[in-house]
N, C-alpha and C. Protein backbone atom coordinates (compact mmCIF):
# COMPACT_ATOMS: atom_id res chain seq x y z
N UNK A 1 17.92 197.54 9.57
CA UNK A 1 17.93 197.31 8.14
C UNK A 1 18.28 195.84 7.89
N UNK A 2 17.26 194.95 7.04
CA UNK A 2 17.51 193.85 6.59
C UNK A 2 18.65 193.38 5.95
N UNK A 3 19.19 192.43 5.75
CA UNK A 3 19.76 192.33 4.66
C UNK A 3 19.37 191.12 3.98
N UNK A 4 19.84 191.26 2.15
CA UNK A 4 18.75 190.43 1.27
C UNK A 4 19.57 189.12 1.11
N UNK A 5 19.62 188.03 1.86
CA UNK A 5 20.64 186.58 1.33
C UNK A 5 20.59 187.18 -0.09
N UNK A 6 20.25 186.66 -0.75
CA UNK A 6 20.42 187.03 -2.60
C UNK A 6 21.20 188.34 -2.79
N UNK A 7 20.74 189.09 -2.52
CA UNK A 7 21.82 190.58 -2.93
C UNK A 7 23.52 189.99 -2.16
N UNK A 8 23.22 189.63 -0.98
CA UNK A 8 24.73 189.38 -0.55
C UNK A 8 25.72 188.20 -1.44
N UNK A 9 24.60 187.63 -2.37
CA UNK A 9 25.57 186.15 -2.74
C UNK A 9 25.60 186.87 -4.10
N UNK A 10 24.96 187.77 -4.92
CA UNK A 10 24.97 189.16 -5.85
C UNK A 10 26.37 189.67 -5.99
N UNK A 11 26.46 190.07 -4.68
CA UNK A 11 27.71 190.84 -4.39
C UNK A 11 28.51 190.50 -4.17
N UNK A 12 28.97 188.71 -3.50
CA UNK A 12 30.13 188.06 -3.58
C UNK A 12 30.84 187.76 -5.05
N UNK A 13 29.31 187.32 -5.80
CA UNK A 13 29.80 187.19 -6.96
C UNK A 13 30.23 188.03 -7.76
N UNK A 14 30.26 189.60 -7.53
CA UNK A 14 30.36 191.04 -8.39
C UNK A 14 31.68 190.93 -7.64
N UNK A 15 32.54 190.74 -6.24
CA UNK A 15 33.29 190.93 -5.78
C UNK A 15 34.38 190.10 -6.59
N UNK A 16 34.17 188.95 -6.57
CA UNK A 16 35.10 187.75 -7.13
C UNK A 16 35.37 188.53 -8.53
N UNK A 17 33.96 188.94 -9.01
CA UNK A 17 34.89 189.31 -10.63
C UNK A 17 35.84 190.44 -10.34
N UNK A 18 35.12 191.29 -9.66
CA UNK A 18 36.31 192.62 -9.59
C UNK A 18 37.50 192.04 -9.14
N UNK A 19 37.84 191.14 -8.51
CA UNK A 19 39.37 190.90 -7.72
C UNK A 19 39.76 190.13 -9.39
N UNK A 20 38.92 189.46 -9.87
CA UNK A 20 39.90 188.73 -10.91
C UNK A 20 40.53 189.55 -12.07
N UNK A 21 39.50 190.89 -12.35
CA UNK A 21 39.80 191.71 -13.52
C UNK A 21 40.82 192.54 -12.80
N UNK A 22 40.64 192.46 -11.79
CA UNK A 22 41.86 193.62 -10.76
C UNK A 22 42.78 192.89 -9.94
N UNK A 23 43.48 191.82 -9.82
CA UNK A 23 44.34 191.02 -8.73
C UNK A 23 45.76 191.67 -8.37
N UNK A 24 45.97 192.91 -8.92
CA UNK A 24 46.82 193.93 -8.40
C UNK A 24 46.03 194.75 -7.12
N UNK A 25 45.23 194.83 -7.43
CA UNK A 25 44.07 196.14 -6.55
C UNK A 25 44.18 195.20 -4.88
N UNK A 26 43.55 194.00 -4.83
CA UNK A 26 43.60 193.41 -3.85
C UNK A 26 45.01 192.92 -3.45
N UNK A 27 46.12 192.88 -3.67
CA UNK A 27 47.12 191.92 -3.20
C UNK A 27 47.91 193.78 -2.76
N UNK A 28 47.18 195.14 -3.57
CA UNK A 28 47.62 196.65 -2.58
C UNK A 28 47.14 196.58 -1.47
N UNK A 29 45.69 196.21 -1.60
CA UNK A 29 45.17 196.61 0.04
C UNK A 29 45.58 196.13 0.87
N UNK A 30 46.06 194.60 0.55
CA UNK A 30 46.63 194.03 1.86
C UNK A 30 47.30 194.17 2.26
N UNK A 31 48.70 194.69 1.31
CA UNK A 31 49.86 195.82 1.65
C UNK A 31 49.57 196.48 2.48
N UNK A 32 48.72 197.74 2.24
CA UNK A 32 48.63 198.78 3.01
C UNK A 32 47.86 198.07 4.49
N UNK A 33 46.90 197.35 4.50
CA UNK A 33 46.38 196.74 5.61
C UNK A 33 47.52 196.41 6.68
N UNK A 34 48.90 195.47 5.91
CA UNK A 34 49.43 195.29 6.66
C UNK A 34 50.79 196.16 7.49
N UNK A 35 50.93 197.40 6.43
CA UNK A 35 51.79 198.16 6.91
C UNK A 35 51.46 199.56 7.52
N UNK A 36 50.11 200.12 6.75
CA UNK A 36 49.48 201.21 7.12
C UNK A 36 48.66 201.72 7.70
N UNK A 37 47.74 200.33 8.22
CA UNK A 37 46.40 200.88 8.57
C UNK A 37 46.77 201.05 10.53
N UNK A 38 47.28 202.78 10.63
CA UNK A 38 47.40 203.27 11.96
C UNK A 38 46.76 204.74 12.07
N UNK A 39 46.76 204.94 13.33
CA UNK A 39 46.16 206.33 13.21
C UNK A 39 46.70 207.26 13.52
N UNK A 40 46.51 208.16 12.38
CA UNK A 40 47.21 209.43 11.54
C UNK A 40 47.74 209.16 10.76
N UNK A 41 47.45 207.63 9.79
CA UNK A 41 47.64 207.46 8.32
C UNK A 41 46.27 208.70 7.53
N UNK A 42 47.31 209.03 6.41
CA UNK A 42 46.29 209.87 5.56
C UNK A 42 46.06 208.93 4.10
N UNK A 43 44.94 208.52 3.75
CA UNK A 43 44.20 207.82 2.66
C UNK A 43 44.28 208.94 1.34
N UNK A 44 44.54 209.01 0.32
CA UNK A 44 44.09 210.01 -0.62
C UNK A 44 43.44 209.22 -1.35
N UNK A 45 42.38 209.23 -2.10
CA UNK A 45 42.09 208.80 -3.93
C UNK A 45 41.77 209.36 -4.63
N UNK A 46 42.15 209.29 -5.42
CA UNK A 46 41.90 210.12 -6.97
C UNK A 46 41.51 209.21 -8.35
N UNK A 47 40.44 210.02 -8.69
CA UNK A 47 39.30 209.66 -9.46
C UNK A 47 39.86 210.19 -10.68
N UNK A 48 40.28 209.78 -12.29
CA UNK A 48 40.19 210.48 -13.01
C UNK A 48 39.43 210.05 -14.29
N UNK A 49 38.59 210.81 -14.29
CA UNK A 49 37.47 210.14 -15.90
C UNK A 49 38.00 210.60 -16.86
N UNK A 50 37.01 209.39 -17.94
CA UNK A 50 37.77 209.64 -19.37
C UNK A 50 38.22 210.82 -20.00
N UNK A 51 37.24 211.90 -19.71
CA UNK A 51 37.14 213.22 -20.35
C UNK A 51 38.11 213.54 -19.05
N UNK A 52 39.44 213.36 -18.51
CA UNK A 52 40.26 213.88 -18.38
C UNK A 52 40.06 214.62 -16.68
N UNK A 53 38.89 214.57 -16.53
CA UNK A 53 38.36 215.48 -15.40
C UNK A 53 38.80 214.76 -13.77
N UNK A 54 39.59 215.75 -12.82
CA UNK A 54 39.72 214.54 -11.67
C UNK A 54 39.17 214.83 -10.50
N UNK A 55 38.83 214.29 -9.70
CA UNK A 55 38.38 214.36 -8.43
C UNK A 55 38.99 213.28 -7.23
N UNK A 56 39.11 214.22 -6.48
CA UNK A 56 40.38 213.60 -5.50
C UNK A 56 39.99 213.94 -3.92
N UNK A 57 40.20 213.67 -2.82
CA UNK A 57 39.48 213.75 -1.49
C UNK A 57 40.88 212.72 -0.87
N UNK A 58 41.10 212.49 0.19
CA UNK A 58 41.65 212.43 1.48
C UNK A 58 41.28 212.44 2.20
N UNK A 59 41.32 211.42 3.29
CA UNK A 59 40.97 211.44 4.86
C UNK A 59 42.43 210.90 5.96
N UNK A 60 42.35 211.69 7.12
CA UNK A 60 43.78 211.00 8.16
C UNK A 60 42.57 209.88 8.89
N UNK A 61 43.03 208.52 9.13
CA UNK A 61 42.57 207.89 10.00
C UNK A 61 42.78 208.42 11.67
N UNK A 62 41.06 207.27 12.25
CA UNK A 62 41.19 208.00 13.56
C UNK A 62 41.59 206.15 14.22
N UNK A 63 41.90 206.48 15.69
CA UNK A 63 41.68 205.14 15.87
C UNK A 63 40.35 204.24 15.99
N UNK A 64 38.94 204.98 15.36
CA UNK A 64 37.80 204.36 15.43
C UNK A 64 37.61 204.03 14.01
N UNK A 65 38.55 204.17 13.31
CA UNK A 65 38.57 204.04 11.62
C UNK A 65 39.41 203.04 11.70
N UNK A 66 40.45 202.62 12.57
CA UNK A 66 42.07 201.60 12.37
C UNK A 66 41.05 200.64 13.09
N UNK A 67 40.33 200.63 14.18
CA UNK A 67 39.25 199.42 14.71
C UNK A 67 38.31 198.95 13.61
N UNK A 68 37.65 200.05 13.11
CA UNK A 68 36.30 199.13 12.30
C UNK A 68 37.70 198.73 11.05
N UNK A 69 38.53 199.26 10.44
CA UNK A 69 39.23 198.19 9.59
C UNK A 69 39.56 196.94 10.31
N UNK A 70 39.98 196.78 11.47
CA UNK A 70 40.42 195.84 12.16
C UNK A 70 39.23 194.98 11.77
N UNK A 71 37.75 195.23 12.71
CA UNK A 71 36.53 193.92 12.40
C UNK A 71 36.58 193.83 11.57
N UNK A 72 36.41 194.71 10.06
CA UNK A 72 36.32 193.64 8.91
C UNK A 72 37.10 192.59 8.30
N UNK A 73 38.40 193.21 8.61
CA UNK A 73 39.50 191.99 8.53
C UNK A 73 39.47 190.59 8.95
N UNK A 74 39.06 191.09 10.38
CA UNK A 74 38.84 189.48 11.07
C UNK A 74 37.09 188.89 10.82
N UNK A 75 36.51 189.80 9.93
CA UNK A 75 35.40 189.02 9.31
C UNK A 75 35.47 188.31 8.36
N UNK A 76 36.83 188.55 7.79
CA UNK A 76 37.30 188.37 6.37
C UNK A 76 38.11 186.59 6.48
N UNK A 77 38.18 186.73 7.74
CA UNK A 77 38.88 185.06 8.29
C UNK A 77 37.93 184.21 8.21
């Protein structure tokens, strides 16, 4: 699978806004990056829409989940 230069510089730029409207959201992950990401950490999120309705899911990390977080991190350097 290709990938589109333009969609990726798309999506840096969709990224930058989300961290600026959200600069709590990113300065969590790195929290948890730096204290949590081991295996048999359990992830939850929960979704709740306007109309009140929620949806929620969980996963335990494996150590092939604590690695691929690892590469993207150090892609992130």
């Amino acid at each position: 699978m290709a990938m589109n230069p333009m969609m990726l510089m798309k999506l840096k730029e969709r990224l930058k806004l989300f961290q600026s409207q959200h600069p709590k959201f990113q300065m969590f992950l790195h929290a948890v990056g730096e204290q949590a990401i081991e295996p048999g950490t359990i992830i939850e999120v929960k979704v709740t829409r306007p109309d009140g309705k929620e949806m929620v899911t969980n996963l335990r990390l494996t150590n092939d989940d604590v690695e691929s977080v690892r590469m993207v991190s150090e892609m992130q350097k």
